[in-house]
Protein backbone atom coordinates (compact mmCIF):
# COMPACT_ATOMS: atom_id res chain seq x y z
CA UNK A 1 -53.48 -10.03 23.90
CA UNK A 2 -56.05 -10.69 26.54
CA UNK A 3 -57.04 -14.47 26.50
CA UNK A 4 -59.34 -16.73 29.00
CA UNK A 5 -58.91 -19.92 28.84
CA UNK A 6 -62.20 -22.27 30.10
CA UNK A 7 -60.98 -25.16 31.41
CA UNK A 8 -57.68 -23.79 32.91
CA UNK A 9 -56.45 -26.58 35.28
CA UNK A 10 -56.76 -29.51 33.51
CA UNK A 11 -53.72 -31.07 31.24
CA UNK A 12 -54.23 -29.06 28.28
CA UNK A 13 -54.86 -25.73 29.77
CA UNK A 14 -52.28 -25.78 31.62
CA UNK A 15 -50.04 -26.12 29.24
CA UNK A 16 -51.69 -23.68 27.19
CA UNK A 17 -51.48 -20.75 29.66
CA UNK A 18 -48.04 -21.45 30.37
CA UNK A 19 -47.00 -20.82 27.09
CA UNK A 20 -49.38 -17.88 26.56
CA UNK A 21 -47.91 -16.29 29.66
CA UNK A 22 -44.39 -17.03 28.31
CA UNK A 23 -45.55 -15.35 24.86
CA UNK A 24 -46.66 -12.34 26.92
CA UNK A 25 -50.31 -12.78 26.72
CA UNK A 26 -52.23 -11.79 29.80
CA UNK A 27 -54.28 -14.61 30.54
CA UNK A 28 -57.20 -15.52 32.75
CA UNK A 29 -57.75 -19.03 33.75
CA UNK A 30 -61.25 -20.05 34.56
CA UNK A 31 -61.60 -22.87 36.47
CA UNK A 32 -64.52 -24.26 37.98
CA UNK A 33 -64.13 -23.97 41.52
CA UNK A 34 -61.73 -22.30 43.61
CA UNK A 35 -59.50 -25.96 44.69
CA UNK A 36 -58.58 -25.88 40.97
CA UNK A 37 -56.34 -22.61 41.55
CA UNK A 38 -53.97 -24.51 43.01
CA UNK A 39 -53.41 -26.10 39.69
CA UNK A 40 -52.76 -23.21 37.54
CA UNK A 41 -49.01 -21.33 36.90
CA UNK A 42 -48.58 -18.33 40.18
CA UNK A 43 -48.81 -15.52 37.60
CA UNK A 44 -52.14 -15.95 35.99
CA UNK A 45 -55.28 -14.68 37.02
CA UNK A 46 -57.99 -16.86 37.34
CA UNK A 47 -61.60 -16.65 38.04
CA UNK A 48 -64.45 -19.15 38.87
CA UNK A 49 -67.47 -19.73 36.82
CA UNK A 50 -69.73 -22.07 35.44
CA UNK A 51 -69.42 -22.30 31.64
CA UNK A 52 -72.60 -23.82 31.20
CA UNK A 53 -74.27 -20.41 32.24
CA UNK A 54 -74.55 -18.37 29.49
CA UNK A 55 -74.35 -15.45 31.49
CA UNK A 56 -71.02 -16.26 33.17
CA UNK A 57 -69.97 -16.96 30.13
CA UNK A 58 -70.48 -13.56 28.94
CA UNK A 59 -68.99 -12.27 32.46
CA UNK A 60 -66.10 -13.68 31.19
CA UNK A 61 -65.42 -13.76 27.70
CA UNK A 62 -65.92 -9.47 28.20
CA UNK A 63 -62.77 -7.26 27.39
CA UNK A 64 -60.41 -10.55 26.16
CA UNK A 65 -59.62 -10.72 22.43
CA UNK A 66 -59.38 -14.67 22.64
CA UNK A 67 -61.51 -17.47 24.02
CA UNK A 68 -59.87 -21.02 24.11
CA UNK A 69 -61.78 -24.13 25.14
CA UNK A 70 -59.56 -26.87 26.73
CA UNK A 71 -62.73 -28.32 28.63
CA UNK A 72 -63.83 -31.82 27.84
CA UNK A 73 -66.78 -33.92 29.06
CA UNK A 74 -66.68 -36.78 31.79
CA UNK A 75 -65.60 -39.71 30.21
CA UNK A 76 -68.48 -41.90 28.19
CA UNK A 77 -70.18 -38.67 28.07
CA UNK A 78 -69.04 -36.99 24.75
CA UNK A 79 -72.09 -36.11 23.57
CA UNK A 80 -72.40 -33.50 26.75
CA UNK A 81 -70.26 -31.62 24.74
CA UNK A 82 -72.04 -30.74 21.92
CA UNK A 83 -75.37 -30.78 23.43
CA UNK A 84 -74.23 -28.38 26.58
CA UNK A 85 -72.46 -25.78 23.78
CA UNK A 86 -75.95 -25.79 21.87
CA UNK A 87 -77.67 -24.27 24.57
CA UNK A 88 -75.16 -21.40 25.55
């Protein structure tokens, strides 16, 4: 299976493209900037967007089966989330 995982260097995605690389998933990490790669496991690819942009977004979400979110807000600002997601 072809997954992306936004928010690939922080705690949670992490973990959760180490174990889909270790299920034999090919998996792309997207990361923010390029100083997060540093972060993610040697095998993975990776790529750099901003999520916010709906047409990055769509750059890349195309050709994977599975899109996981393991992004959160800044702390105290929750509500980013859900008002961010509304407009992509």
């Amino acid at each position: 299976m072809k997954i992306a995982i936004l928010g690939a260097a922080g705690d949670v995605g992490t973990r959760l493209m180490s174990e889909a690389l270790a299920r034999g998933h090919h998996v792309t990490g997207v990361v923010g900037a390029e100083n997060q790669r540093n972060k993610l496991p040697a095998e993975a690819s990776y790529c750099v967007a901003d999520i916010s942009d709906p047409h990055q977004l769509a750059q890349v979400v195309e050709g994977k089966d599975l899109l996981i979110s393991a992004v959160r807000p800044p702390e105290g600002q929750e509500a980013l989330l859900v008002t961010n997601g509304c407009d992509i």
